[in-house]
N, C-alpha and C. Protein backbone atom coordinates (compact mmCIF):
# COMPACT_ATOMS: atom_id res chain seq x y z
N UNK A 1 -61.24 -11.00 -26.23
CA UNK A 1 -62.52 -10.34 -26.52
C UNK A 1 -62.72 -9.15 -25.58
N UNK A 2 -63.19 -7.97 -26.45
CA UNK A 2 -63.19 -6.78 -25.41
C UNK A 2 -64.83 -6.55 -24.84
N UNK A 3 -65.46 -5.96 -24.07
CA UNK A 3 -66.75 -6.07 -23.75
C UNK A 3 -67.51 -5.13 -24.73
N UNK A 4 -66.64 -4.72 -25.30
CA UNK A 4 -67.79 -3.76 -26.67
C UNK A 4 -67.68 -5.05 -27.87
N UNK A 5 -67.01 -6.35 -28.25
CA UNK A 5 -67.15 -7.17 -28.92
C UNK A 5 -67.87 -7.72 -28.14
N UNK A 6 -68.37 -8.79 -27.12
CA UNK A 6 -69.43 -9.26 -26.24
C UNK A 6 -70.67 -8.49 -26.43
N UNK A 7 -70.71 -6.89 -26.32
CA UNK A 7 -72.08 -6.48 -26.09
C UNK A 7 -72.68 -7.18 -27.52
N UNK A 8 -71.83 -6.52 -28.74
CA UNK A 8 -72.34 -7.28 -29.54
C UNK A 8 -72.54 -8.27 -29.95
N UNK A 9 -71.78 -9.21 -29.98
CA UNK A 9 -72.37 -10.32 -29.90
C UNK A 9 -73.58 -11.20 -29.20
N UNK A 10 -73.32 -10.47 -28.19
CA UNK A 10 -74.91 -11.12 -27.58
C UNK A 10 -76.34 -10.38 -27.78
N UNK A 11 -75.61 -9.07 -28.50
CA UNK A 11 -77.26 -8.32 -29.72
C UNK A 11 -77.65 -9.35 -30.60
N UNK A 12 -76.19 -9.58 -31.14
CA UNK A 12 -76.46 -10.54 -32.22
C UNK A 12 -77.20 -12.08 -31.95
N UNK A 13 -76.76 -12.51 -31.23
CA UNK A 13 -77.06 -13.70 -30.70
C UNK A 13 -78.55 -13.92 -30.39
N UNK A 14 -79.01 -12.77 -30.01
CA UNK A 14 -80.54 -12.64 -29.40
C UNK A 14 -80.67 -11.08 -29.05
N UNK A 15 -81.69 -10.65 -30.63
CA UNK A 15 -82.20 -9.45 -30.49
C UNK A 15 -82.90 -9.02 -29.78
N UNK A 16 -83.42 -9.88 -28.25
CA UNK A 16 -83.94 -8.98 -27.19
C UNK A 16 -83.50 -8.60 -26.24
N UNK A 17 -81.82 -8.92 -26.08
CA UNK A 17 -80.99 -8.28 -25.50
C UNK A 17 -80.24 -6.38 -25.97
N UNK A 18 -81.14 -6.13 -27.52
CA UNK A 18 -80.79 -5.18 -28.26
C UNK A 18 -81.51 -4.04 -26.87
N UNK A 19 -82.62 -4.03 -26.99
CA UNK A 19 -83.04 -3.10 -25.56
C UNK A 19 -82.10 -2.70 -24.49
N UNK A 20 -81.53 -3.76 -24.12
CA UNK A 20 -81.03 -3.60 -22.62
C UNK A 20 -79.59 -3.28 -23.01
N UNK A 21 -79.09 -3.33 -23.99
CA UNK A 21 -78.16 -2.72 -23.79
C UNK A 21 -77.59 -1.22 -24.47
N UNK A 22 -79.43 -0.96 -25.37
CA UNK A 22 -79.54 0.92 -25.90
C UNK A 22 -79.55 1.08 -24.77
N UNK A 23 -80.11 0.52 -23.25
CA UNK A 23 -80.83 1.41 -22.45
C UNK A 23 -79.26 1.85 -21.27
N UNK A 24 -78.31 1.41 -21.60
CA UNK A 24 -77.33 1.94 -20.92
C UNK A 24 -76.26 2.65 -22.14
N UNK A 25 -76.12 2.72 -23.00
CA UNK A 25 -75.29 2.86 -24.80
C UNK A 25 -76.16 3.36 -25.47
N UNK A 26 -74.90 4.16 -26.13
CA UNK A 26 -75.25 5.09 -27.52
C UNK A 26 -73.51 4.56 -28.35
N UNK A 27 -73.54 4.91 -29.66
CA UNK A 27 -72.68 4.59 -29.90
C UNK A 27 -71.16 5.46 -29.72
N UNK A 28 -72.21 6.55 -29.39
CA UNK A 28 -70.54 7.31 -28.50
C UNK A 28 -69.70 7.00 -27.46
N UNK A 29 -70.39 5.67 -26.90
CA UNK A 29 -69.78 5.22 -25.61
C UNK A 29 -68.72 4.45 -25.92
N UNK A 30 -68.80 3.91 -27.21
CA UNK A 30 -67.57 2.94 -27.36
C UNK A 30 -66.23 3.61 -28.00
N UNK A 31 -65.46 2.86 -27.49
CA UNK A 31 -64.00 3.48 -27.48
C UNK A 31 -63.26 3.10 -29.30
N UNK A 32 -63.83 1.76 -29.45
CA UNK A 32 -63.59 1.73 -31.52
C UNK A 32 -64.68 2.68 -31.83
N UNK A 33 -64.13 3.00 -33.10
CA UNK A 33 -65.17 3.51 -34.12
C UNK A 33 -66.10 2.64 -34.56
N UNK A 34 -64.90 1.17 -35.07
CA UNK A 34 -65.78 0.35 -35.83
C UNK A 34 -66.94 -0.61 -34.52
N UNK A 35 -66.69 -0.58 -33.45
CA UNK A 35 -67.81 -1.29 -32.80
C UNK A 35 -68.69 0.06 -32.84
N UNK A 36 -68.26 1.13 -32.60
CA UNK A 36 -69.51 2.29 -32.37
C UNK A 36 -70.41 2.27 -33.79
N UNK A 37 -69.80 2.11 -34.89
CA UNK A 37 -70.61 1.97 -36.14
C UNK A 37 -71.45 0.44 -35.98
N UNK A 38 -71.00 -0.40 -35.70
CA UNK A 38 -71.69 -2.08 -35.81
C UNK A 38 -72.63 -1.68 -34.54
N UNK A 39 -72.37 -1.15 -33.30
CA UNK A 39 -73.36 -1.13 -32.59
C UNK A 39 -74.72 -0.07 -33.13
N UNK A 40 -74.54 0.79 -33.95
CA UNK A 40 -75.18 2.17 -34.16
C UNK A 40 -75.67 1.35 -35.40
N UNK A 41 -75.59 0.24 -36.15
CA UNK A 41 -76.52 -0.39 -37.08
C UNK A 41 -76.90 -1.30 -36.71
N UNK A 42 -76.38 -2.15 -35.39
CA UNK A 42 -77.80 -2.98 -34.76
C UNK A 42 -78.73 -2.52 -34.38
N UNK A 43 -78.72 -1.46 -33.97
CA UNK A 43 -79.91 -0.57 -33.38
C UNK A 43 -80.61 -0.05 -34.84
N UNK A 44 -80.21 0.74 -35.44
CA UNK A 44 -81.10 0.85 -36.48
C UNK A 44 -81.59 -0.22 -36.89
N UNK A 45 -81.23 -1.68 -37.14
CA UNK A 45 -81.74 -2.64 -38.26
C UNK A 45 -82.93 -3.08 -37.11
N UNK A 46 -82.40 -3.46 -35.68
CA UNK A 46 -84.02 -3.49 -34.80
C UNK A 46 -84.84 -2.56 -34.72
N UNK A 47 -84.44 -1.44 -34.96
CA UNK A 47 -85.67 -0.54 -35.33
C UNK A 47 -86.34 -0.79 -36.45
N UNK A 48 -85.86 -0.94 -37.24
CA UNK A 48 -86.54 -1.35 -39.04
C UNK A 48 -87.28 -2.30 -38.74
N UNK A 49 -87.36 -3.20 -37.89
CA UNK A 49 -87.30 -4.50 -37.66
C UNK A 49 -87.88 -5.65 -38.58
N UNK A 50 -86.35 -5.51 -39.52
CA UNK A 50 -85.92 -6.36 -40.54
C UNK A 50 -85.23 -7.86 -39.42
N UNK A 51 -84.77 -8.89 -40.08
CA UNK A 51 -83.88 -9.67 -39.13
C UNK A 51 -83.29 -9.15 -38.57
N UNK A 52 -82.72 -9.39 -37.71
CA UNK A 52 -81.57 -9.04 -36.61
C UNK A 52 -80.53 -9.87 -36.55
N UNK A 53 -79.49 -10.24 -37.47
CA UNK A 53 -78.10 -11.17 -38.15
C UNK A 53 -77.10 -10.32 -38.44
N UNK A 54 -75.84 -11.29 -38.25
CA UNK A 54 -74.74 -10.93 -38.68
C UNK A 54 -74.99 -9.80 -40.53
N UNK A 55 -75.48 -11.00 -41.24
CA UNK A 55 -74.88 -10.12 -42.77
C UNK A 55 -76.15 -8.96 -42.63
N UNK A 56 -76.93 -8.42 -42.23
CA UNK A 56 -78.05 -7.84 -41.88
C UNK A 56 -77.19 -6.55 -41.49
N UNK A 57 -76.93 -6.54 -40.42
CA UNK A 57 -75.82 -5.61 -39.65
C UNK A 57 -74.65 -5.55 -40.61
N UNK A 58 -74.02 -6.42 -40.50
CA UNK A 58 -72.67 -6.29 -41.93
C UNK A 58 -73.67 -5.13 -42.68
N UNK A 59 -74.54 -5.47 -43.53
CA UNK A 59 -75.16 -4.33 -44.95
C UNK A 59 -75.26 -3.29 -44.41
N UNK A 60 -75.84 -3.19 -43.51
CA UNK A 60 -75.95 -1.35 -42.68
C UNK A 60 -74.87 -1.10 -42.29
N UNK A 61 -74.14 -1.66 -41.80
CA UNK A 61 -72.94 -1.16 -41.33
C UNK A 61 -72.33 -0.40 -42.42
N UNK A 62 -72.21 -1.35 -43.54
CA UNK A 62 -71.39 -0.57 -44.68
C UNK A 62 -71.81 0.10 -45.27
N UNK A 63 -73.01 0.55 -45.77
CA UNK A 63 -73.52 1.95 -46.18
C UNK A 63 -73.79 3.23 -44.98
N UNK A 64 -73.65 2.59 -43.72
CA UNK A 64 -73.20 3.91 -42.97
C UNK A 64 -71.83 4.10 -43.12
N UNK A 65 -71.32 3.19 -43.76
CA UNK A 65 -69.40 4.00 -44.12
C UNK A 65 -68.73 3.49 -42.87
N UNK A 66 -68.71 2.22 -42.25
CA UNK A 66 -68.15 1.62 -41.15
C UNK A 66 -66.58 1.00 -42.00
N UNK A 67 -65.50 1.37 -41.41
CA UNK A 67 -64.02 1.14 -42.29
C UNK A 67 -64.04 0.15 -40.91
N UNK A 68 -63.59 -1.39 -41.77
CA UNK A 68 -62.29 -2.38 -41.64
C UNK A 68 -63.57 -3.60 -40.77
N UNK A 69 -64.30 -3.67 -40.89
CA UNK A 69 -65.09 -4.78 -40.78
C UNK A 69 -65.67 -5.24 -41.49
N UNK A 70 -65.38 -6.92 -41.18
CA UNK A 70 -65.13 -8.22 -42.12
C UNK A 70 -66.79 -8.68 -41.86
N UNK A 71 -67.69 -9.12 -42.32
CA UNK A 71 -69.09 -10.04 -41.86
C UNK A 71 -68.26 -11.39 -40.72
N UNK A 72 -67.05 -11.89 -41.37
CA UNK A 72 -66.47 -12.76 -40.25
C UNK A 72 -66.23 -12.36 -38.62
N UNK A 73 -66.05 -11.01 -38.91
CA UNK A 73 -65.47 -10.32 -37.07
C UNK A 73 -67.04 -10.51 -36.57
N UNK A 74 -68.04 -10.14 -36.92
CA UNK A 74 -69.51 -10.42 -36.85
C UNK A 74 -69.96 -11.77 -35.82
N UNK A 75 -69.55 -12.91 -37.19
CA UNK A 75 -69.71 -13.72 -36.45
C UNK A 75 -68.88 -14.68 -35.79
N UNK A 76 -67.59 -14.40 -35.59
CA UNK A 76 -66.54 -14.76 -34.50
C UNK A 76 -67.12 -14.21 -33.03
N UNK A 77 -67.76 -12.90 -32.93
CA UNK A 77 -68.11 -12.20 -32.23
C UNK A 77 -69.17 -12.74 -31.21
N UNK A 78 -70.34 -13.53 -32.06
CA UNK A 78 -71.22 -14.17 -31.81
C UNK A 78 -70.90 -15.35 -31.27
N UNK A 79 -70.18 -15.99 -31.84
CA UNK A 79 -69.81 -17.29 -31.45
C UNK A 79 -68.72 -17.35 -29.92
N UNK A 80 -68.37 -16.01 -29.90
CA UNK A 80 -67.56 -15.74 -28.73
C UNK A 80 -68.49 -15.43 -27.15
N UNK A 81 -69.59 -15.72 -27.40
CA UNK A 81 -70.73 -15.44 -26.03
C UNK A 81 -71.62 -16.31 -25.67
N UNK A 82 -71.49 -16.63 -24.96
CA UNK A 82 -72.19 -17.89 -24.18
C UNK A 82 -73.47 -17.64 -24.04
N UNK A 83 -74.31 -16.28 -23.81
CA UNK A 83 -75.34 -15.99 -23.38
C UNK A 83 -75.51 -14.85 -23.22
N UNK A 84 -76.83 -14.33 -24.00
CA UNK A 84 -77.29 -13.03 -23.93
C UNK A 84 -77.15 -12.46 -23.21
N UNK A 85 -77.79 -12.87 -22.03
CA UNK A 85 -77.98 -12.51 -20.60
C UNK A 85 -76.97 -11.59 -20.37
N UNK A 86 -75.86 -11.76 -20.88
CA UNK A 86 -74.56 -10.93 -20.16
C UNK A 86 -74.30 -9.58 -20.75
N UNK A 87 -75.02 -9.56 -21.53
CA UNK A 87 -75.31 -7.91 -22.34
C UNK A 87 -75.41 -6.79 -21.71
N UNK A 88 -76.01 -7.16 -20.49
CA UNK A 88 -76.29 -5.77 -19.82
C UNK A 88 -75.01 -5.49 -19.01
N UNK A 89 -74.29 -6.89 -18.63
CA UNK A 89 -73.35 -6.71 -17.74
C UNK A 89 -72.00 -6.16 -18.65
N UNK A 90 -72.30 -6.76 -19.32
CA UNK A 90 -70.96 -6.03 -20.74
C UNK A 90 -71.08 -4.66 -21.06
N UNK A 91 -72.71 -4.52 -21.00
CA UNK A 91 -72.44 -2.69 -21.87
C UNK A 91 -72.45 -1.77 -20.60
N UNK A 92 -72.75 -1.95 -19.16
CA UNK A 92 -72.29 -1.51 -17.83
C UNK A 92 -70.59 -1.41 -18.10
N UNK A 93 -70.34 -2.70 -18.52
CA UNK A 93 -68.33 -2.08 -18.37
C UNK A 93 -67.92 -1.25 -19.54
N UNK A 94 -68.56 -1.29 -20.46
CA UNK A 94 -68.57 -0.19 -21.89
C UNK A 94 -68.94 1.17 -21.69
N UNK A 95 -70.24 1.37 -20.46
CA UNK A 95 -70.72 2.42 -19.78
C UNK A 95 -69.23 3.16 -19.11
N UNK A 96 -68.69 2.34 -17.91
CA UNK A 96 -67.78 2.73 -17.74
C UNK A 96 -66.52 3.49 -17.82
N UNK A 97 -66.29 2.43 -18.75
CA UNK A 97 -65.13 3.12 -19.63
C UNK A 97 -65.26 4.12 -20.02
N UNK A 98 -66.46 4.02 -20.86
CA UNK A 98 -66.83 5.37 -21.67
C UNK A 98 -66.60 7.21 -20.74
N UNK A 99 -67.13 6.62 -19.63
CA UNK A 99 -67.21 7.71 -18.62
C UNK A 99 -65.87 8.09 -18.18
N UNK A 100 -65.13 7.07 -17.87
CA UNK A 100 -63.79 6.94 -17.57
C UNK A 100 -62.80 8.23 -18.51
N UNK A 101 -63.17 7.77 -19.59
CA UNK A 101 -62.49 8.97 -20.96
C UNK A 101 -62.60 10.05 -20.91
N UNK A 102 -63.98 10.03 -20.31
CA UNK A 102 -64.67 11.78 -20.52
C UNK A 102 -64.10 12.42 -19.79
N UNK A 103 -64.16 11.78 -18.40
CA UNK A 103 -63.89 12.52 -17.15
C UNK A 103 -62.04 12.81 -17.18
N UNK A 104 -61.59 12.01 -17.65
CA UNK A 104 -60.03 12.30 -18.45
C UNK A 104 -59.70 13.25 -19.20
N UNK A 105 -60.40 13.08 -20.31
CA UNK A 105 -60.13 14.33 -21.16
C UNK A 105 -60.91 15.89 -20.05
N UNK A 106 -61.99 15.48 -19.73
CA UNK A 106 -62.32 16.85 -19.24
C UNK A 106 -61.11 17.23 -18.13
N UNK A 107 -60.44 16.62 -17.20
CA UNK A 107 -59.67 16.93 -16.43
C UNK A 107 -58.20 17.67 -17.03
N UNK A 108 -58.33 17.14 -18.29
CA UNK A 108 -57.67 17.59 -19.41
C UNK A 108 -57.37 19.12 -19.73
N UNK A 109 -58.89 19.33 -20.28
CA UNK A 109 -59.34 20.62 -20.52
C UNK A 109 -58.83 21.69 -19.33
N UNK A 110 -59.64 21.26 -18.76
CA UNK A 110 -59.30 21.93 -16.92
C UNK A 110 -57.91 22.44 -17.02
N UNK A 111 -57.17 21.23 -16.93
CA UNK A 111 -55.92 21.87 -16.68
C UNK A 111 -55.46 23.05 -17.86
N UNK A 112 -55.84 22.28 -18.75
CA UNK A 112 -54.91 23.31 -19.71
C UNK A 112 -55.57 24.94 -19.57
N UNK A 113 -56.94 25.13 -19.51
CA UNK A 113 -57.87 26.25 -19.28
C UNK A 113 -57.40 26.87 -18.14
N UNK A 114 -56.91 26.14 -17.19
CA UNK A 114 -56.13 27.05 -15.53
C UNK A 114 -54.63 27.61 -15.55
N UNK A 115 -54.43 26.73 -16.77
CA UNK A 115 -52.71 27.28 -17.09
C UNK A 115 -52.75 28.52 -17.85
N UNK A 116 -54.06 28.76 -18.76
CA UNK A 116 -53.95 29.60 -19.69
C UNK A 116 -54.29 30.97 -19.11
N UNK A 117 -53.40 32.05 -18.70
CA UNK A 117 -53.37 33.01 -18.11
C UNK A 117 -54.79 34.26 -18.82
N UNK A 118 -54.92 33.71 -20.08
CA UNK A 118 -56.12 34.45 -20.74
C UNK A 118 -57.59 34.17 -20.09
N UNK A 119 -57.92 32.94 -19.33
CA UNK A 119 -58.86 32.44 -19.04
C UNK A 119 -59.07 32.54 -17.38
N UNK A 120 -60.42 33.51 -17.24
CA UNK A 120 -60.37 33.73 -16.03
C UNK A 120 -60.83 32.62 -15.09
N UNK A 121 -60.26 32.43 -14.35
CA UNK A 121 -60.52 31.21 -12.97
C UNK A 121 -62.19 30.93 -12.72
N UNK A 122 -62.96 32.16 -12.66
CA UNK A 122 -64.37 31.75 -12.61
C UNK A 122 -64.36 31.18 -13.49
N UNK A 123 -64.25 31.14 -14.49
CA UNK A 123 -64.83 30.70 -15.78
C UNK A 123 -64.06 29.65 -16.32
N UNK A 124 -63.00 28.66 -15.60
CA UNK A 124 -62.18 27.82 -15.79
C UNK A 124 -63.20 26.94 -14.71
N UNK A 125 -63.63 27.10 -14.18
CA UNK A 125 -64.61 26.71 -12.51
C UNK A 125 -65.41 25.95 -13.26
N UNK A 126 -66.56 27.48 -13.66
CA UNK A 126 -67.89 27.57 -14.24
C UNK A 126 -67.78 26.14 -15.36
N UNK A 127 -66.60 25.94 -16.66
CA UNK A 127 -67.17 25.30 -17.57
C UNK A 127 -66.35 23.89 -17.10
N UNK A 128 -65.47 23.53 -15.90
CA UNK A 128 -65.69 22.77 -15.11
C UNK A 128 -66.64 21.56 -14.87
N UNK A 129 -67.56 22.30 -14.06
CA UNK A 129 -68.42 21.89 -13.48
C UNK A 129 -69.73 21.78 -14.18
N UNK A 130 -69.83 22.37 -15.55
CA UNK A 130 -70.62 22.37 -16.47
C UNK A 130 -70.45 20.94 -17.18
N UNK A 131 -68.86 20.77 -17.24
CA UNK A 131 -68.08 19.56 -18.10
C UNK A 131 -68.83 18.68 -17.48
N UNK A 132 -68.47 18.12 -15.79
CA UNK A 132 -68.61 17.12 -14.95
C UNK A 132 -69.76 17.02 -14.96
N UNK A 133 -71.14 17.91 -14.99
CA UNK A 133 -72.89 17.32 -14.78
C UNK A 133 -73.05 16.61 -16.00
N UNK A 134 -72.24 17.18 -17.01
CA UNK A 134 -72.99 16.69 -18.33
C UNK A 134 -72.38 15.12 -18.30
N UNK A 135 -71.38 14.90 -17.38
CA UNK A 135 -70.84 13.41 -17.66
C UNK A 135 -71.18 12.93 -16.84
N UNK A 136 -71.90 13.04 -15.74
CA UNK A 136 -72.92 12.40 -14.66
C UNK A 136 -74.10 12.36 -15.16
N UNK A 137 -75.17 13.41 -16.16
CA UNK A 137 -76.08 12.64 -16.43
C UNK A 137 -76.09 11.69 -17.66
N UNK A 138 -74.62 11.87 -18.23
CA UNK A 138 -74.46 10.83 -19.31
C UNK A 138 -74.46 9.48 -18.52
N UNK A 139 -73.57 9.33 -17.68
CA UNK A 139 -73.26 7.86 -16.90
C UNK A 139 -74.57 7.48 -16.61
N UNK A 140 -75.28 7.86 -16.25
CA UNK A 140 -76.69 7.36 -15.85
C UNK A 140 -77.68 6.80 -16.87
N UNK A 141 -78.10 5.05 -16.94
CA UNK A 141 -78.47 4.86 -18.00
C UNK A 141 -79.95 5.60 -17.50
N UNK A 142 -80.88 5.53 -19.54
CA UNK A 142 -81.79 5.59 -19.49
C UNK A 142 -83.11 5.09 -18.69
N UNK A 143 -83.08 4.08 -18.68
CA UNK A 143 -83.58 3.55 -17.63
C UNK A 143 -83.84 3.87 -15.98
N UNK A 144 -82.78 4.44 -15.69
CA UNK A 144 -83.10 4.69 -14.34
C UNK A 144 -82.62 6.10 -14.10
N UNK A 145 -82.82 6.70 -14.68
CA UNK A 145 -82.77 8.36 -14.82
C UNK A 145 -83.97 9.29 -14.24
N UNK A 146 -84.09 10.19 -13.46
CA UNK A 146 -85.00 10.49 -12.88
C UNK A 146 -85.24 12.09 -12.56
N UNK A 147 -86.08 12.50 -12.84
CA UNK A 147 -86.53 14.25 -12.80
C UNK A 147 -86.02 14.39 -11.19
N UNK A 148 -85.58 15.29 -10.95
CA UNK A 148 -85.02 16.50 -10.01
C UNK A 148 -86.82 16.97 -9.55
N UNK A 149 -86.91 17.23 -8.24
CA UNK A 149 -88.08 17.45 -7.46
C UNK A 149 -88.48 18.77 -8.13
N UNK A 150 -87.30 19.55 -8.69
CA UNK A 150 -87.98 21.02 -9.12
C UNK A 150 -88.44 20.60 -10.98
N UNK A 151 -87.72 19.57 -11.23
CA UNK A 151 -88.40 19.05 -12.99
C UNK A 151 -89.88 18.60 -12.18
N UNK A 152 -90.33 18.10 -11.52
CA UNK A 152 -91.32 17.41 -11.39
C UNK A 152 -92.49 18.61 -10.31
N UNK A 153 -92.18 19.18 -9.96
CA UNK A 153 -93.11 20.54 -9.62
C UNK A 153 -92.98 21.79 -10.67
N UNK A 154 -92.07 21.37 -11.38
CA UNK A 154 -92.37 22.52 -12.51
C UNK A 154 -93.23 22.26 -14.00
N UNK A 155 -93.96 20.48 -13.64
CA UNK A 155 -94.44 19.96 -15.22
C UNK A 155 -96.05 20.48 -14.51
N UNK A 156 -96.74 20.84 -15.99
CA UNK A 156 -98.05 21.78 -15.61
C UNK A 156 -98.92 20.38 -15.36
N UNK A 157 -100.04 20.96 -14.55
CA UNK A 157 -100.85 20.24 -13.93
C UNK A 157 -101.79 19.76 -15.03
N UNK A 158 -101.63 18.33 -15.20
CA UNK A 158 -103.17 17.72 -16.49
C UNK A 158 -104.53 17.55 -15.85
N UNK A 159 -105.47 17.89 -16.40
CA UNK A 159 -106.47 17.63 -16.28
C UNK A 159 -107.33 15.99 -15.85
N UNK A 160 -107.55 16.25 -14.59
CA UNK A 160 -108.32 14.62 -14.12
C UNK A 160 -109.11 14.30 -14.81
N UNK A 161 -108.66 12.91 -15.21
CA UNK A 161 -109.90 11.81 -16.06
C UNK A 161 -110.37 11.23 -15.26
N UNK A 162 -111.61 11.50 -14.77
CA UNK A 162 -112.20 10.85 -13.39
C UNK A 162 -113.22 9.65 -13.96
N UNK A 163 -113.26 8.84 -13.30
CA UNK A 163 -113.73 7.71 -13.51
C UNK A 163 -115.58 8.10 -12.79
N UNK A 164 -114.85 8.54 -11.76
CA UNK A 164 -116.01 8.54 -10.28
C UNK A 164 -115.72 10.39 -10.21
N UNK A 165 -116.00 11.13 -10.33
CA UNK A 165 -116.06 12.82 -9.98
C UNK A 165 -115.47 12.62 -8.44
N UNK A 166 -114.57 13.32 -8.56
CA UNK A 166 -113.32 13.51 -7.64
C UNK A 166 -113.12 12.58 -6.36
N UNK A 167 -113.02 11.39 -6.91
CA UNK A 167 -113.03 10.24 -6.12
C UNK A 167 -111.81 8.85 -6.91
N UNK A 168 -112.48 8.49 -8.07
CA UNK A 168 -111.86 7.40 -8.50
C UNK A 168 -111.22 8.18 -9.54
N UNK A 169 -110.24 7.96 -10.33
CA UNK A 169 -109.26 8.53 -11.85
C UNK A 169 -108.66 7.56 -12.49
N UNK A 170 -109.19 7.64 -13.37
CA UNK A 170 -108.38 6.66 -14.40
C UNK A 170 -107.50 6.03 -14.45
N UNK A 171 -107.15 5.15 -14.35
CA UNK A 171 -105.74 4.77 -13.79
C UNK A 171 -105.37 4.80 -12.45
N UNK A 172 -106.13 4.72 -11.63
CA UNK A 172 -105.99 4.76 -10.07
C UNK A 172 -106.01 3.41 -9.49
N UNK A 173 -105.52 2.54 -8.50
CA UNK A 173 -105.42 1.57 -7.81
C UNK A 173 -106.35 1.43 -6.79
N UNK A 174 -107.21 0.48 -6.59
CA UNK A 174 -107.93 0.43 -4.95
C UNK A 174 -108.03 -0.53 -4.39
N UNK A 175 -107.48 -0.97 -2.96
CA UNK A 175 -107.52 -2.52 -2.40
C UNK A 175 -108.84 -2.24 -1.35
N UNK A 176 -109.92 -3.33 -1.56
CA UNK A 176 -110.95 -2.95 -1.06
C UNK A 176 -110.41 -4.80 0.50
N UNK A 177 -110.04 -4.54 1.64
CA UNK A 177 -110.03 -5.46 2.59
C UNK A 177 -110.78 -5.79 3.72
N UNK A 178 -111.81 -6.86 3.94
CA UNK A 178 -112.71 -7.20 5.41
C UNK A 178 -112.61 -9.08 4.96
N UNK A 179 -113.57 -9.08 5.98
CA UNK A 179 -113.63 -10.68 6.37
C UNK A 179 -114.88 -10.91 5.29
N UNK A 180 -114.83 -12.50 4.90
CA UNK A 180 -115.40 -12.85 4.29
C UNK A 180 -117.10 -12.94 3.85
N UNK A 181 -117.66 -12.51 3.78
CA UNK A 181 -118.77 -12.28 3.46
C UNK A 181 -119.61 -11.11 4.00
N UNK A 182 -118.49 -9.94 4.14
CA UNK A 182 -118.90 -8.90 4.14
C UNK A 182 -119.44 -7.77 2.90
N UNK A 183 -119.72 -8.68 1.86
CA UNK A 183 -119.95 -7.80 1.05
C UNK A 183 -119.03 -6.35 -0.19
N UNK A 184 -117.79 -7.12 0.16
CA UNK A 184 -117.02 -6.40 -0.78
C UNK A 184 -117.09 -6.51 -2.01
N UNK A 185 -117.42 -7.85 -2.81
CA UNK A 185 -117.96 -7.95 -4.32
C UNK A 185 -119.00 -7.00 -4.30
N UNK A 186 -119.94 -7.28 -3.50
CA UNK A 186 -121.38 -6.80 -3.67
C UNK A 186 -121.28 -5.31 -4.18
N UNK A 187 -120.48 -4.53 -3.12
CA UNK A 187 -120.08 -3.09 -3.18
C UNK A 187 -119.31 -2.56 -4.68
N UNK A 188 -118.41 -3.44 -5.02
CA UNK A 188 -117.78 -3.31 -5.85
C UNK A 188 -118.70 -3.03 -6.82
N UNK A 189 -119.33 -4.17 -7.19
CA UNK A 189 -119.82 -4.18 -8.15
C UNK A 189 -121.31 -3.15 -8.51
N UNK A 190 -121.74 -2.64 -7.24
CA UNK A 190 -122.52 -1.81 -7.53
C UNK A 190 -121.74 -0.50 -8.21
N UNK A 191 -120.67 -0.16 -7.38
CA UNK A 191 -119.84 0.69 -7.76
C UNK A 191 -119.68 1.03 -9.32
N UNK A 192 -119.09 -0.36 -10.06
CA UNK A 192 -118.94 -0.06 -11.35
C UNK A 192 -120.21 0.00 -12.33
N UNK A 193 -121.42 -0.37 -12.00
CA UNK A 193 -122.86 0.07 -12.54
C UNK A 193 -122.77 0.76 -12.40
N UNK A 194 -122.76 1.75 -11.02
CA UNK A 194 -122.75 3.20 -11.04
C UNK A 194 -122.08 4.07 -12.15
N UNK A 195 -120.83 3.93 -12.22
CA UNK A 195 -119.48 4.88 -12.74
C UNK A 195 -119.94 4.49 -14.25
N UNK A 196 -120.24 3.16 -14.45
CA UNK A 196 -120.62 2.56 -16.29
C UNK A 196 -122.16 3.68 -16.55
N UNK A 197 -123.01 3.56 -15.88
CA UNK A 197 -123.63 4.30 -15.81
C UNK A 197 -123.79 5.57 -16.00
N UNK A 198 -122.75 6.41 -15.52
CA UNK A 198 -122.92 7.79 -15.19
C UNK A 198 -123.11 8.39 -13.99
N UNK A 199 -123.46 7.35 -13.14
CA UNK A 199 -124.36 7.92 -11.81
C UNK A 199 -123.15 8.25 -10.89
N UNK A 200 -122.80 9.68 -9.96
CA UNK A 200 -121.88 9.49 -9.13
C UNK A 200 -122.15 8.89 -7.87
């Protein structure tokens, strides 16, 4: 069993492992076609969210035009995984790989682009290093992907939903801490008469 048969199977097995393992996979990551097609119609059929089964997946699969899978490879597949749970750890080594290829073939490119006397060296560099970001922010699942300090000082400033006029905001946190019968309900709660109110 390869870990792109595991991921699926444990989609299959339990469609709330389908999340956790879009959130590292797309179906370009897998190295078959035919798991990249069976994975690319589990995800659609949980989106529909029709059942989530073998012959379910089998039907989408085959009107997306998936060649040489049986509904049996399906559920051999299923029956081959002990536990969901391991989905994430399976489509991490599918992640892998996947990256593994890229960074291959791009080293690929490279070379052949530095041999080719037509192609100037900056520009053998330039689409380089263009190759390699785009396969570093691919490797990085969704999930834990994160804006660059200049993405996040360059998003425009929204307008405060103030709860309290430039004090409390919508969505704001407050730990109010003293000794016991100092009156922190008391406060509180005047507080939110106030703000329910209108009053600042």
């Amino acid at each position: 069993m390869s870990p792109e048969e595991l991921v699926i199977g444990g989609c299959l097995l339990n469609e709330d492992a389908v999340p956790f393992a879009a959130s590292h996979l797309t179906p370009d990551d897998f190295y078959s076609a035919k798991h990249a097609g069976v994975f690319g119609a589990i995800v659609d059929v949980k989106k529909s969210g029709n059942p989530l089964e073998p012959f379910s997946v089998w039907q989408r699969a085959q009107s997306m035009g998936v060649k040489g899978l049986e509904i049996a490879d399906l559920h051999h597949w299923v029956g081959s995984v002990g536990s969901a749970v391991s989905v994430d750890y399976y489509a991490r080594e599918v992640k892998e790989a996947s990256t593994r290829r890229r960074l291959v073939l791009a080293g690929t490119r490279y070379q052949q682009s530095v041999s080719d006397p037509e192609v100037h060296s900056a520009k053998a560099v330039s689409d380089m290093i263009e190759a390699l970001q785009a396969i570093r922010d691919n490797s990085t699942s969704t999930e834990i992907q994160a804006k660059s300090l200049g993405d996040i000082l360059d998003m425009p400033e929204t307008e405060a939903d103030w709860v309290i006029p430039n004090l409390f905001e919508r969505g704001d946190r407050m730990i109010v801490t003293g000794a016991e019968g100092l009156g922190k309900t008391t406060w509180i709660r005047q507080m939110a008469i106030c703000a329910a109110a209108g009053i600042n």
